[in-house]
N, C-alpha and C. Protein backbone atom coordinates (compact mmCIF):
# COMPACT_ATOMS: atom_id res chain seq x y z
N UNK A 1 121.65 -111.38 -132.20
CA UNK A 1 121.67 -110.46 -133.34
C UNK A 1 120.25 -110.35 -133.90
N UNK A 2 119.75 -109.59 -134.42
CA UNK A 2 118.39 -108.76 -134.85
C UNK A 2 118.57 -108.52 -136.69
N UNK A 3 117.96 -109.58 -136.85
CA UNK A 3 118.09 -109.40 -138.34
C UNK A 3 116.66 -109.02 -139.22
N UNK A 4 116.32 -108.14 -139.58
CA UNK A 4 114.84 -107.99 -139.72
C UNK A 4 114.63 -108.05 -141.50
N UNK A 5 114.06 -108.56 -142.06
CA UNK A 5 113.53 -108.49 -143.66
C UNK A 5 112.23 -106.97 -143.68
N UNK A 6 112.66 -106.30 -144.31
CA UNK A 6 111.82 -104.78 -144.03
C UNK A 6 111.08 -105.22 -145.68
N UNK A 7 109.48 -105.39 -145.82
CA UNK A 7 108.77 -105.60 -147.33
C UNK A 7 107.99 -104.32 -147.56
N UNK A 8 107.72 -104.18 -148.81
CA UNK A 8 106.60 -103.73 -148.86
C UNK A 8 106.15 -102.73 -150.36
N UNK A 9 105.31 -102.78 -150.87
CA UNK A 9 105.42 -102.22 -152.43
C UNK A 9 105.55 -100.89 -152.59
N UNK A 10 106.41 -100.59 -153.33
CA UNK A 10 106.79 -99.30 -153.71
C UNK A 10 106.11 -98.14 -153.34
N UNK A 11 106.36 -97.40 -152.28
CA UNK A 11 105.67 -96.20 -151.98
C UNK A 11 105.08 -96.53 -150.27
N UNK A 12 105.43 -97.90 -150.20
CA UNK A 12 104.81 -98.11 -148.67
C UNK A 12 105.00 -97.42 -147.17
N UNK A 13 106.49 -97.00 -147.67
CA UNK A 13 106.63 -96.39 -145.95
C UNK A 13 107.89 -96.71 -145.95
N UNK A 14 108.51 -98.17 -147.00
CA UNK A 14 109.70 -98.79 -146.18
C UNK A 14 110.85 -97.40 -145.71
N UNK A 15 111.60 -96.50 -146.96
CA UNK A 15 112.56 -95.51 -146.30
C UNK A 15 112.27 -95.35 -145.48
N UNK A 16 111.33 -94.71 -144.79
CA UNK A 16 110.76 -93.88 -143.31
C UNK A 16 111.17 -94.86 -142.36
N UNK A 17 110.46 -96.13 -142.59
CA UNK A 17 110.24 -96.72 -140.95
C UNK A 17 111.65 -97.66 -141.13
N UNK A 18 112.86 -97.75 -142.34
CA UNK A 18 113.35 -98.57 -142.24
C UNK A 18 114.82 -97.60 -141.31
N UNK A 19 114.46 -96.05 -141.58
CA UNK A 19 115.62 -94.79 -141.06
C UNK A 19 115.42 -95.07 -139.47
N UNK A 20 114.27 -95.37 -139.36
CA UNK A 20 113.32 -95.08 -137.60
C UNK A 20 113.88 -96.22 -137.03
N UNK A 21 113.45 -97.52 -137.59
CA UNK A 21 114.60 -99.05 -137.00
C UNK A 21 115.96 -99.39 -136.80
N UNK A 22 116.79 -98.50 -137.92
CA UNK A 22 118.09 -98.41 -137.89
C UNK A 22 118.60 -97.55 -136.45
N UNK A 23 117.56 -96.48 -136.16
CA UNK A 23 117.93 -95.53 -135.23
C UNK A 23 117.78 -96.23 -133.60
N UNK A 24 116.48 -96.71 -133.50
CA UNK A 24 115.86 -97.70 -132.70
C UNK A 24 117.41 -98.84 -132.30
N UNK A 25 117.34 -100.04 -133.05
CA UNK A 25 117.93 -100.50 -132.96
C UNK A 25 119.33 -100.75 -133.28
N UNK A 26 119.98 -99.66 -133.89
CA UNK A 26 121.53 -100.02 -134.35
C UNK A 26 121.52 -100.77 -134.92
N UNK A 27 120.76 -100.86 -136.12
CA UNK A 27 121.02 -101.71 -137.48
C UNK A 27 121.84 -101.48 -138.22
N UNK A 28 122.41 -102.37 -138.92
CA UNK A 28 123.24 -102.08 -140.21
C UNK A 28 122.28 -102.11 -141.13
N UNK A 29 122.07 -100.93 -142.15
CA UNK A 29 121.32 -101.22 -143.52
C UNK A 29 121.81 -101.50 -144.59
N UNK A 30 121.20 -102.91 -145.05
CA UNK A 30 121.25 -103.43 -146.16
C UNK A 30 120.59 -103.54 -147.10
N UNK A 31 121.10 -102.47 -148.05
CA UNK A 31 119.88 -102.77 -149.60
C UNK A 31 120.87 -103.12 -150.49
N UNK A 32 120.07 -103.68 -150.96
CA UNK A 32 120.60 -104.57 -152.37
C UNK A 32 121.47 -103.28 -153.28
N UNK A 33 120.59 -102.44 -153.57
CA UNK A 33 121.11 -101.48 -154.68
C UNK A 33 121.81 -100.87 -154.51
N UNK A 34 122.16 -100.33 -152.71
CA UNK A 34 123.40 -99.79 -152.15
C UNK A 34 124.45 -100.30 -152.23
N UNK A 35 124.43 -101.85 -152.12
CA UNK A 35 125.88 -102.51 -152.34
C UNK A 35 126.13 -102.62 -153.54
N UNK A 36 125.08 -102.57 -154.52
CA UNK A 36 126.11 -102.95 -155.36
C UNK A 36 126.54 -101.79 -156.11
N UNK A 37 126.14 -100.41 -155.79
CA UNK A 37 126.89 -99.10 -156.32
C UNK A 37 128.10 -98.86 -155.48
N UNK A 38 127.67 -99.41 -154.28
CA UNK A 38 129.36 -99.54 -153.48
C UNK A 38 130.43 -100.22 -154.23
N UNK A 39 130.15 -101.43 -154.32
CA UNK A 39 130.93 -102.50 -154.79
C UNK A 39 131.71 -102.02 -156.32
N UNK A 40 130.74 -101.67 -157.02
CA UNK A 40 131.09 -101.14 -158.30
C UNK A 40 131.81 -99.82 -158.35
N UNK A 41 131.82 -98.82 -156.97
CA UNK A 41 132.98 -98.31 -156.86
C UNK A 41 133.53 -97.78 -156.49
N UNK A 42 133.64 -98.79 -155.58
CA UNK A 42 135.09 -99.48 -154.77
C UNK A 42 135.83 -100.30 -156.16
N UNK A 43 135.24 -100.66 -157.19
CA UNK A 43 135.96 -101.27 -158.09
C UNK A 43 136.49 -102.86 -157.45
N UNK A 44 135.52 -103.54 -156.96
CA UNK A 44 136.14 -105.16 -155.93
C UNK A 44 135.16 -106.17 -157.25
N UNK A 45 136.10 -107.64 -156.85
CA UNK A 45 135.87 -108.69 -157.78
C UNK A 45 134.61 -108.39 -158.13
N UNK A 46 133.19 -108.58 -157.23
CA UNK A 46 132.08 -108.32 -157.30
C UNK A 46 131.54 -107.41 -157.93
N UNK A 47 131.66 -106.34 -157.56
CA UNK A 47 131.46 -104.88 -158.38
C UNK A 47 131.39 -104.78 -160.19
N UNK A 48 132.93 -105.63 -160.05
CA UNK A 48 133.15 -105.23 -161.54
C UNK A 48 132.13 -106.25 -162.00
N UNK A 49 132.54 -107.27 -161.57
CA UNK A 49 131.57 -109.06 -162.47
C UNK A 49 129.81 -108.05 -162.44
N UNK A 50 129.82 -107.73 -161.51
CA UNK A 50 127.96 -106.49 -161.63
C UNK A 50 128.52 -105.84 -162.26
N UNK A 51 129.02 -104.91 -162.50
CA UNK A 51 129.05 -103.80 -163.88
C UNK A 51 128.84 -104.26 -165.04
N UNK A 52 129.62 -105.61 -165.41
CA UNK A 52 129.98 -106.26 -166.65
C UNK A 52 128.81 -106.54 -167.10
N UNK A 53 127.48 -106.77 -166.36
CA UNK A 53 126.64 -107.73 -166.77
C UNK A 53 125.11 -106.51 -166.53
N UNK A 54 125.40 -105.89 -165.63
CA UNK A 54 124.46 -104.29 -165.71
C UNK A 54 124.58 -103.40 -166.80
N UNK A 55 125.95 -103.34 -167.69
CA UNK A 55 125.92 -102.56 -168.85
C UNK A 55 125.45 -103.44 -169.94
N UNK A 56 124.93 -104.75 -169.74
CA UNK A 56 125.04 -105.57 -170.72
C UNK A 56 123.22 -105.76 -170.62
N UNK A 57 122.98 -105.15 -169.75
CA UNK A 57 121.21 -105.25 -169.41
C UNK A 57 121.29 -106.18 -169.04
N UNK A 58 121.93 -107.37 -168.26
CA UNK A 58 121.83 -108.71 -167.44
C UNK A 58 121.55 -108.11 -165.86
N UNK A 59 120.75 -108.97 -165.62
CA UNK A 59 120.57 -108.90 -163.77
C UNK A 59 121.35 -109.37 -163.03
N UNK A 60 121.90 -109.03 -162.23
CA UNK A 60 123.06 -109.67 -161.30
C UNK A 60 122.06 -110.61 -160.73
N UNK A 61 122.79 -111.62 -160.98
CA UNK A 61 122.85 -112.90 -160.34
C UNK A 61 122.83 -113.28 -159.09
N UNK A 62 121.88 -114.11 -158.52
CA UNK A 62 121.51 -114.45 -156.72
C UNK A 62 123.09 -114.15 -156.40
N UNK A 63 123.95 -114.99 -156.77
CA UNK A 63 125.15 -115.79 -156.60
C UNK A 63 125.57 -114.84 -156.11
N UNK A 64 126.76 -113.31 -156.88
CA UNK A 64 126.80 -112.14 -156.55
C UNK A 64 126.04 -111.12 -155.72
N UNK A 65 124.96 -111.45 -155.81
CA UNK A 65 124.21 -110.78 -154.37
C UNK A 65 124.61 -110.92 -152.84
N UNK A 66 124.24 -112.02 -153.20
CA UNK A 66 124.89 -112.63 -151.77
C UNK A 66 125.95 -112.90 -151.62
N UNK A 67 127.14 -112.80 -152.18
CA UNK A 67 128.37 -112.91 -152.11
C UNK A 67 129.09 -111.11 -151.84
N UNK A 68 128.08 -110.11 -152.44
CA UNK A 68 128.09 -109.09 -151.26
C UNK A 68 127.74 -108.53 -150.14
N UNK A 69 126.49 -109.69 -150.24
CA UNK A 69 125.48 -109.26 -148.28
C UNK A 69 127.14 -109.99 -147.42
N UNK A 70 127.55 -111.28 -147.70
CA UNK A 70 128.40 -111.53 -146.88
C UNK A 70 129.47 -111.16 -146.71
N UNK A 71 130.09 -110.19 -148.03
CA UNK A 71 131.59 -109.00 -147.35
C UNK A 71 130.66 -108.16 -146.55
N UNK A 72 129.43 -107.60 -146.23
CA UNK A 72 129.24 -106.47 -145.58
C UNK A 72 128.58 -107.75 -144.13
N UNK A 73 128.42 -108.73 -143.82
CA UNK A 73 128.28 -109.16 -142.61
C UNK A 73 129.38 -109.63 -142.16
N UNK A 74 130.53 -109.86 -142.89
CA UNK A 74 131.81 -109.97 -142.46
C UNK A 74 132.46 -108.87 -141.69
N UNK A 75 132.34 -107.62 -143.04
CA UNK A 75 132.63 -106.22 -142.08
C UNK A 75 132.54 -105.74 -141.07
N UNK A 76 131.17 -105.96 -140.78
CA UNK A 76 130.22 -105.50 -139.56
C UNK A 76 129.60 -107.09 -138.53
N UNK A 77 130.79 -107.53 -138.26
CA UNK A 77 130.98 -108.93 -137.49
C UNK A 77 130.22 -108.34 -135.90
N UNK A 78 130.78 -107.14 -135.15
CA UNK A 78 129.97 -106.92 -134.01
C UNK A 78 128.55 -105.90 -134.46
N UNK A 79 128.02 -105.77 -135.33
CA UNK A 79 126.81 -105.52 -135.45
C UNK A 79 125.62 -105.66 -134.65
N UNK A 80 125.05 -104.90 -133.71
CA UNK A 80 123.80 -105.21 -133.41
C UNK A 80 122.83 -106.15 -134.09
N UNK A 81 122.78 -105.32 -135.50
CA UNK A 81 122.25 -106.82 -136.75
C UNK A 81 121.68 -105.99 -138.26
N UNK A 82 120.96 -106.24 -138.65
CA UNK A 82 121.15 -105.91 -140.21
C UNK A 82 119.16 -105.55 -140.19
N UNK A 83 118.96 -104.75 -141.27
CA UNK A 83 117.93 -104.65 -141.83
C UNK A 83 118.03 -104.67 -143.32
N UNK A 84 117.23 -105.90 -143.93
CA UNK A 84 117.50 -106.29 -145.20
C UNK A 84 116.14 -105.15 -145.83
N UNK A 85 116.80 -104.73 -147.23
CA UNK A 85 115.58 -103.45 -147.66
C UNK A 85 115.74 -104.23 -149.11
N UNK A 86 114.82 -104.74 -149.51
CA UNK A 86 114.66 -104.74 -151.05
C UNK A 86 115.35 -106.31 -151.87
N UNK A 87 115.73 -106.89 -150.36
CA UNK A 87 116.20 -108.34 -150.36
C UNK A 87 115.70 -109.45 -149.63
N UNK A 88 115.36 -110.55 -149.06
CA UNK A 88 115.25 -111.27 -150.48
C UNK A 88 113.77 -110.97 -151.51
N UNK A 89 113.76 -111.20 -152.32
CA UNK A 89 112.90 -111.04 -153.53
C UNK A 89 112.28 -111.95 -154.18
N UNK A 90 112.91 -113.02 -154.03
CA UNK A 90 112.45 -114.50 -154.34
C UNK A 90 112.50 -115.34 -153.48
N UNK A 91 111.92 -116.89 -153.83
CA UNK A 91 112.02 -117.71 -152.57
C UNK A 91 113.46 -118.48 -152.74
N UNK A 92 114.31 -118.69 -153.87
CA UNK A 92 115.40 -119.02 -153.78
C UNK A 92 116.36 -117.76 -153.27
N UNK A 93 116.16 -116.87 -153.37
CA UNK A 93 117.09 -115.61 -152.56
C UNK A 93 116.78 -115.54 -151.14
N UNK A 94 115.73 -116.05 -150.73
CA UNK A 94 115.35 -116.06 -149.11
C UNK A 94 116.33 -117.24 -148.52
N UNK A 95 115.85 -118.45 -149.41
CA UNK A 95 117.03 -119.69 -149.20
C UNK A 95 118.37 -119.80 -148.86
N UNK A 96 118.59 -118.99 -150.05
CA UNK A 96 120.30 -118.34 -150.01
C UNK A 96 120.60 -117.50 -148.60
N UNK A 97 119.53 -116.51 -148.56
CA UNK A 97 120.11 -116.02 -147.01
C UNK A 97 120.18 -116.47 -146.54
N UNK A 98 119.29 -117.26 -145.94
CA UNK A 98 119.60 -117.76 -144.74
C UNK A 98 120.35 -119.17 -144.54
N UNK A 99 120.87 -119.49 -145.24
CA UNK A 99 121.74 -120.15 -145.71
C UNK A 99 122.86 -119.42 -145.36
N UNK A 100 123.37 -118.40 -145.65
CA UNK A 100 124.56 -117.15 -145.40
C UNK A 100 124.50 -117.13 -143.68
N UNK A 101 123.20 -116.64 -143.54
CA UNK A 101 123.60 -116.24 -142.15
C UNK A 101 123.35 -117.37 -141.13
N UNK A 102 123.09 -118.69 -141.66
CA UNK A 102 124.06 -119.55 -140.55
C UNK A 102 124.82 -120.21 -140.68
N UNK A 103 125.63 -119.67 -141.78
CA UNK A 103 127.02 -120.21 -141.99
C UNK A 103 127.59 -119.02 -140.94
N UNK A 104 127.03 -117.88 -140.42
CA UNK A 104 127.43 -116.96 -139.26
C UNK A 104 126.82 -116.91 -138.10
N UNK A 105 125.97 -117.70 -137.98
CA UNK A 105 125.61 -118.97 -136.55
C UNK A 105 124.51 -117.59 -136.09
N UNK A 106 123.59 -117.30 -137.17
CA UNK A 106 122.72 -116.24 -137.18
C UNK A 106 121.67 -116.66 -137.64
N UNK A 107 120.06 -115.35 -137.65
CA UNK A 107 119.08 -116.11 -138.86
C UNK A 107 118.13 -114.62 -138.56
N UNK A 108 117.69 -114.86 -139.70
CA UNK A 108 116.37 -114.19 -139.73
C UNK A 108 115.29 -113.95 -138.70
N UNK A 109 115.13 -112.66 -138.03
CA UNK A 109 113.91 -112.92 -136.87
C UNK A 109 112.63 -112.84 -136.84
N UNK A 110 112.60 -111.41 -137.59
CA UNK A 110 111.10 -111.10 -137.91
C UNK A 110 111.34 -110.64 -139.33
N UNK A 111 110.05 -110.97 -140.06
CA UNK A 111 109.69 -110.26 -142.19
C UNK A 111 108.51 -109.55 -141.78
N UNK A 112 109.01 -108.07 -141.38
CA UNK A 112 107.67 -107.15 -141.78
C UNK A 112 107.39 -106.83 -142.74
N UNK A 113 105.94 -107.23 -143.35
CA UNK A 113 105.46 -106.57 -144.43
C UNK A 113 105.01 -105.43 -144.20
N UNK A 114 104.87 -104.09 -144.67
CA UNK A 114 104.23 -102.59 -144.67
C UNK A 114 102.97 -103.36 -145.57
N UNK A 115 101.58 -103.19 -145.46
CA UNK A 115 100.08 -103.22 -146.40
C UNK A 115 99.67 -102.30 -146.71
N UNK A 116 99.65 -101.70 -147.80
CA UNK A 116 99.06 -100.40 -148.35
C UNK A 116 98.34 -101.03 -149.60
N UNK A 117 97.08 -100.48 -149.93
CA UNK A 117 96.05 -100.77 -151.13
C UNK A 117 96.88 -100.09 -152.49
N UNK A 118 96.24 -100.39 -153.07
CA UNK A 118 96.86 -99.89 -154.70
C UNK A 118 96.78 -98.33 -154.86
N UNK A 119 95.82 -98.20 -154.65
CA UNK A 119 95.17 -96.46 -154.93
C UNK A 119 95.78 -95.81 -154.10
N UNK A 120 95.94 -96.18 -152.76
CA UNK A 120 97.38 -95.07 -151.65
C UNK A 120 98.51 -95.30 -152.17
N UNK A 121 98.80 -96.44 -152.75
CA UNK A 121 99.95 -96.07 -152.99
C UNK A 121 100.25 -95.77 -154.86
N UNK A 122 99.61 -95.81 -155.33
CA UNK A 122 99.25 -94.60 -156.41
C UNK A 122 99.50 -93.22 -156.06
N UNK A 123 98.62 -93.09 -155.28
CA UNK A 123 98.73 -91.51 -154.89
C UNK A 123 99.56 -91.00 -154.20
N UNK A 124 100.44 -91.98 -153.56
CA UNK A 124 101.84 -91.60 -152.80
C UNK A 124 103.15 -91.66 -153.71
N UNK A 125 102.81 -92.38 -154.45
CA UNK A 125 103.74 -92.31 -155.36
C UNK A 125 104.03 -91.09 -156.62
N UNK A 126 102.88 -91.01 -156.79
CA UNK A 126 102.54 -89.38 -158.03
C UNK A 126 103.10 -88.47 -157.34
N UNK A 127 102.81 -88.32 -155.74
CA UNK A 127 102.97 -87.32 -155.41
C UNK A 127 104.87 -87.13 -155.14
N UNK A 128 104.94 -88.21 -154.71
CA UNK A 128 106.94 -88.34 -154.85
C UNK A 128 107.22 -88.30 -155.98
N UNK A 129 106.80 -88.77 -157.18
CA UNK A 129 106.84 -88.00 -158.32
C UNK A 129 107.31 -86.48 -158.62
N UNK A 130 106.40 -85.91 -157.82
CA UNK A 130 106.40 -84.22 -158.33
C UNK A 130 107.85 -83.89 -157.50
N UNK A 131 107.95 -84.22 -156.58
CA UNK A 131 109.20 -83.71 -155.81
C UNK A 131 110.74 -84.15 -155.96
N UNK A 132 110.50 -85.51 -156.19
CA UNK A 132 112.16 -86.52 -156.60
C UNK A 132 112.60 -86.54 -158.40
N UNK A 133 111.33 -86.21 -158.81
CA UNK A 133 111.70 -85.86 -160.33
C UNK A 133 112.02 -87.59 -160.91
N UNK A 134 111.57 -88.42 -160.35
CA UNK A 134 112.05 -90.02 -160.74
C UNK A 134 110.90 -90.15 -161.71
N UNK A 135 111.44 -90.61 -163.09
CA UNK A 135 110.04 -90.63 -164.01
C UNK A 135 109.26 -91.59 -163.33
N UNK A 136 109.69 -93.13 -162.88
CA UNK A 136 108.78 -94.14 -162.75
C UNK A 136 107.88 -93.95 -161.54
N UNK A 137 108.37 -92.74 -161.13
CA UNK A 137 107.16 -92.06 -159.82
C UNK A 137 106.28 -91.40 -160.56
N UNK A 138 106.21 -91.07 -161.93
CA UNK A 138 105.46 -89.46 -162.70
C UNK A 138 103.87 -90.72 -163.57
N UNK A 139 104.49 -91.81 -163.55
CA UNK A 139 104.05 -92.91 -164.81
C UNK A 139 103.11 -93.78 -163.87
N UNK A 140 101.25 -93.23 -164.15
CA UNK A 140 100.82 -94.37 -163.28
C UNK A 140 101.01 -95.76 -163.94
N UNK A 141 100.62 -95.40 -165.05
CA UNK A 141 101.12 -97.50 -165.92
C UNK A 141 102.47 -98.16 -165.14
N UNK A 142 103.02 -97.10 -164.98
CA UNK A 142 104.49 -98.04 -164.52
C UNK A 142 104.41 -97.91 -163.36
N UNK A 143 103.68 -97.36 -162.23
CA UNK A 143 103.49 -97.41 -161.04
C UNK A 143 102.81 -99.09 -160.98
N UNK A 144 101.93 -98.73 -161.96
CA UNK A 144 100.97 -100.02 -161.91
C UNK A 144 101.88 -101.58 -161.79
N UNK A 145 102.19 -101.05 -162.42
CA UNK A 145 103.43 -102.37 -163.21
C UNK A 145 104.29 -102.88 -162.18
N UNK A 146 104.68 -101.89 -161.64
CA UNK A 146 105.93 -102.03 -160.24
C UNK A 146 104.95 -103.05 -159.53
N UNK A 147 103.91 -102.71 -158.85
CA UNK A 147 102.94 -103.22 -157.81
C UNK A 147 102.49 -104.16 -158.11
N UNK A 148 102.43 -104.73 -159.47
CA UNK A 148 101.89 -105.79 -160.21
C UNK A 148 103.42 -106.56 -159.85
N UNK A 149 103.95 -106.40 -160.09
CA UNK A 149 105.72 -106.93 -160.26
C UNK A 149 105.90 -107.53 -158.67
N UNK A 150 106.05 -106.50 -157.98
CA UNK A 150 105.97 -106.21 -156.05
C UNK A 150 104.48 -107.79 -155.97
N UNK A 151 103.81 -107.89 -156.08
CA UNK A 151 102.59 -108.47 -155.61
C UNK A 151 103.09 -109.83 -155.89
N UNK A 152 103.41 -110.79 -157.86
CA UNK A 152 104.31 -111.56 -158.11
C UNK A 152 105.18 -111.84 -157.89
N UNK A 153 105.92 -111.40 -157.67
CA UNK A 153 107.49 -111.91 -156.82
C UNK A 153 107.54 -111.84 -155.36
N UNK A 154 107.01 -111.13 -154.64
CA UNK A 154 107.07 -111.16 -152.99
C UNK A 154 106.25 -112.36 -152.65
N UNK A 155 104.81 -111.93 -153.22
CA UNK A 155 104.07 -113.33 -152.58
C UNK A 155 104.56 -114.69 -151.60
N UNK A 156 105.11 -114.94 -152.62
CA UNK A 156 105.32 -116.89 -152.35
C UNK A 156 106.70 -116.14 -151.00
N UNK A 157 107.39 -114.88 -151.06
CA UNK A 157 108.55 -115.12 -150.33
C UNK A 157 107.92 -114.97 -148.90
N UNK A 158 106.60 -114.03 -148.68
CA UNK A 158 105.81 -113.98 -147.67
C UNK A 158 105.28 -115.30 -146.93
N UNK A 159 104.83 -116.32 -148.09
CA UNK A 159 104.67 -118.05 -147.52
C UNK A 159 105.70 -118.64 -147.14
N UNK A 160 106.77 -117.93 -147.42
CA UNK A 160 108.16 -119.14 -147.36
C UNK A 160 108.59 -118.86 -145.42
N UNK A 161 108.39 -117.35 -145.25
CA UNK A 161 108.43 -116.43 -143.89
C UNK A 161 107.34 -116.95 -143.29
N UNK A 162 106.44 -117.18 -143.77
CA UNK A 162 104.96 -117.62 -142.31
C UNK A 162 105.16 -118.99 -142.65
N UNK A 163 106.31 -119.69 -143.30
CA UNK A 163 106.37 -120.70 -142.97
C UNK A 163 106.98 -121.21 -141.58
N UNK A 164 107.64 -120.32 -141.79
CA UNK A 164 109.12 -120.45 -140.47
C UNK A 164 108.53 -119.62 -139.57
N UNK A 165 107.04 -118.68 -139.60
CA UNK A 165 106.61 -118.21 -138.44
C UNK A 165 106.74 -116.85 -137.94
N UNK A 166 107.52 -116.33 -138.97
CA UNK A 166 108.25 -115.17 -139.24
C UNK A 166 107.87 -113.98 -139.78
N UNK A 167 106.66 -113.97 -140.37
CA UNK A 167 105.98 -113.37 -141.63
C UNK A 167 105.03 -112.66 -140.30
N UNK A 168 105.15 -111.15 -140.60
CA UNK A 168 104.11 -110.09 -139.90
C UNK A 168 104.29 -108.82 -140.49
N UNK A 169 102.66 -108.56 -140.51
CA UNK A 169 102.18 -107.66 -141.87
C UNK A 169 101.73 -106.33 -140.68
N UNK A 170 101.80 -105.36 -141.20
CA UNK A 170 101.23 -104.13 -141.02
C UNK A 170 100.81 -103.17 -141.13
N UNK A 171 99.60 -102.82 -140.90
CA UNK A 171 99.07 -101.55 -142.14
C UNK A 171 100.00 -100.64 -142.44
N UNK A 172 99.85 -100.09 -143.19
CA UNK A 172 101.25 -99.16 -143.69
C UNK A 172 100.68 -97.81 -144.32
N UNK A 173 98.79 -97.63 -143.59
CA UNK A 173 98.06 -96.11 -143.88
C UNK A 173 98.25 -95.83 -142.25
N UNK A 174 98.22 -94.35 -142.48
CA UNK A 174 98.37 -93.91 -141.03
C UNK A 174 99.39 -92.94 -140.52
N UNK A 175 99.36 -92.68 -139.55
CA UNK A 175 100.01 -91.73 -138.83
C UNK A 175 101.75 -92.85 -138.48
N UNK A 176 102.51 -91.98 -138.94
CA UNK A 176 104.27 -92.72 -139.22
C UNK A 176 104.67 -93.08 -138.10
N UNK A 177 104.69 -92.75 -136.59
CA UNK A 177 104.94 -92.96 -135.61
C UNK A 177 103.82 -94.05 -134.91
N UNK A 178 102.80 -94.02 -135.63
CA UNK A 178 101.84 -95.09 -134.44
C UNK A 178 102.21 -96.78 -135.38
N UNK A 179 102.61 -96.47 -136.89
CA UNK A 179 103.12 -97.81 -137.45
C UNK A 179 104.19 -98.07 -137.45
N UNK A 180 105.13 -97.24 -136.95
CA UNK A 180 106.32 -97.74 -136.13
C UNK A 180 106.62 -97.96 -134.80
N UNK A 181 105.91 -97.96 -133.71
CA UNK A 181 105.09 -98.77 -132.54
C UNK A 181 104.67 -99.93 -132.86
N UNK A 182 103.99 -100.12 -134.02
CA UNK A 182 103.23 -101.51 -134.09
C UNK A 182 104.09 -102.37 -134.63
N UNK A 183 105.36 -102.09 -135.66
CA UNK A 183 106.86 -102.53 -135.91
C UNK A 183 107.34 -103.05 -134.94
N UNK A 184 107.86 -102.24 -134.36
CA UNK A 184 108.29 -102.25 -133.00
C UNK A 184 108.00 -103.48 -132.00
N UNK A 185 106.65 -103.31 -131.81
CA UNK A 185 106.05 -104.53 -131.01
C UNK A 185 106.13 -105.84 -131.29
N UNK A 186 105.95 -105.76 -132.56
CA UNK A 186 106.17 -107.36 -133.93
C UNK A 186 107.13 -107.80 -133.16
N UNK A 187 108.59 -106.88 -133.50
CA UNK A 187 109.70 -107.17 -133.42
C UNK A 187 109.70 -107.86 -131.92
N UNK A 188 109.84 -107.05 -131.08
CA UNK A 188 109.43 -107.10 -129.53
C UNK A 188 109.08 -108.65 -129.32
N UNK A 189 107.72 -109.06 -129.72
CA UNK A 189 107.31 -110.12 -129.39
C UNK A 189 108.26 -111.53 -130.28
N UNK A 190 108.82 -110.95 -131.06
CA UNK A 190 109.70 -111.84 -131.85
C UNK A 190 110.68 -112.48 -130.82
N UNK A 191 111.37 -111.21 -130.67
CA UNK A 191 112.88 -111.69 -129.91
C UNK A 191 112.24 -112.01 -128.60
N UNK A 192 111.09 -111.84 -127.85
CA UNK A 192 110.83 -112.17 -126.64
C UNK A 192 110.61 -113.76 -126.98
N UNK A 193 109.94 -114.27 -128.15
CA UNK A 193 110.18 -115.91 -128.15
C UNK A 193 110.85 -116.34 -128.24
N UNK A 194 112.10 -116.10 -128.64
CA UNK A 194 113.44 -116.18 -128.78
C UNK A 194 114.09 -115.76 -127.53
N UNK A 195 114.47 -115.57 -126.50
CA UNK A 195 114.88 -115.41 -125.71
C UNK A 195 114.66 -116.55 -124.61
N UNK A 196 112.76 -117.08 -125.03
CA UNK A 196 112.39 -118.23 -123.66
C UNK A 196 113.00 -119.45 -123.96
């Protein structure tokens, strides 16, 4: 199974190259924010316990997170494998996964990071701005802020991944098809060590 951690700060590329991997490889996609608008309604234990605590301005809790990554790896038991988008986020949420997925005799293969500088992705972002109508795309302060946010919290989860050997970065300026080749290859050389 092919489980890939897709990173990278707001505006990097991830939608694009994460549509191109799913297609590539028959991934299941997993984002955090998808399940839990699923969950919430579908109206399931989970869902609601996240509603209760999202109208209340509380953050859903590791606990509930992952207690919906594993109804959707339950679901999708013959899965090719999963692409995690926007999860884990911390180094105790990295823990927790993989923790999950070998309680399903699975694991994590490759954590691509997408690398884009501040100022591209400033300017990629203004410009999705004008078209998606999302204020926090229109707001460079809060662009700023995101990337400031993205830089603090990923960090240490990037050390926790090149701990285990796992952690591979890739420019993320460029032509969309030649940095999804170089994805590609990461991956490639991943599962080829895994295989000997």
């Amino acid at each position: 199974m092919l489980n890939l951690v897709l990173f990278g700060p707001p505006g990097a590329g991830k939608g694009t190259q994460s549509e191109k991997l799913i297609a590539q490889y028959q991934l299941v996609h997993l984002s955090t924010g998808d399940l839990l608008r699923s969950e919430i309604r579908e109206g399931t234990e989970l869902g609601l316990r996240a509603k209760m605590l999202m109208d209340q301005g509380i953050l859903v809790p590791d606990e509930v997170v992952i207690g919906m990554i594993e109804n959707k790896l339950t679901e999708n038991r013959s899965a090719a494998g999963f692409i995690f988008d926007g999860f884990p986020r911390t180094v105790p949420q990295a823990e927790a996964l993989d923790a999950l997925l070998a309680h399903h005799n699975t694991e994590i293969r490759v954590m691509v990071a997408l690398v884009v500088d501040e100022d591209e992705l400033t300017k990629r972002l203004l410009i999705r701005g004008q078209s998606s109508g999302r204020p926090d795309d229109q707001n460079e302060e809060l662009i700023h802020r995101r990337i400031k946010e993205y830089n603090d919290k990923t960090a240490p989860v990037a050390i926790y991944y090149e701990s285990q050997g796992k952690f591979k970065a890739i420019g993320g300026i460029g032509n969309i098809e030649e940095i999804f080749q170089a994805i590609c290859e990461k991956i490639e050389t991943a599962t080829a060590n895994v295989r000997q």
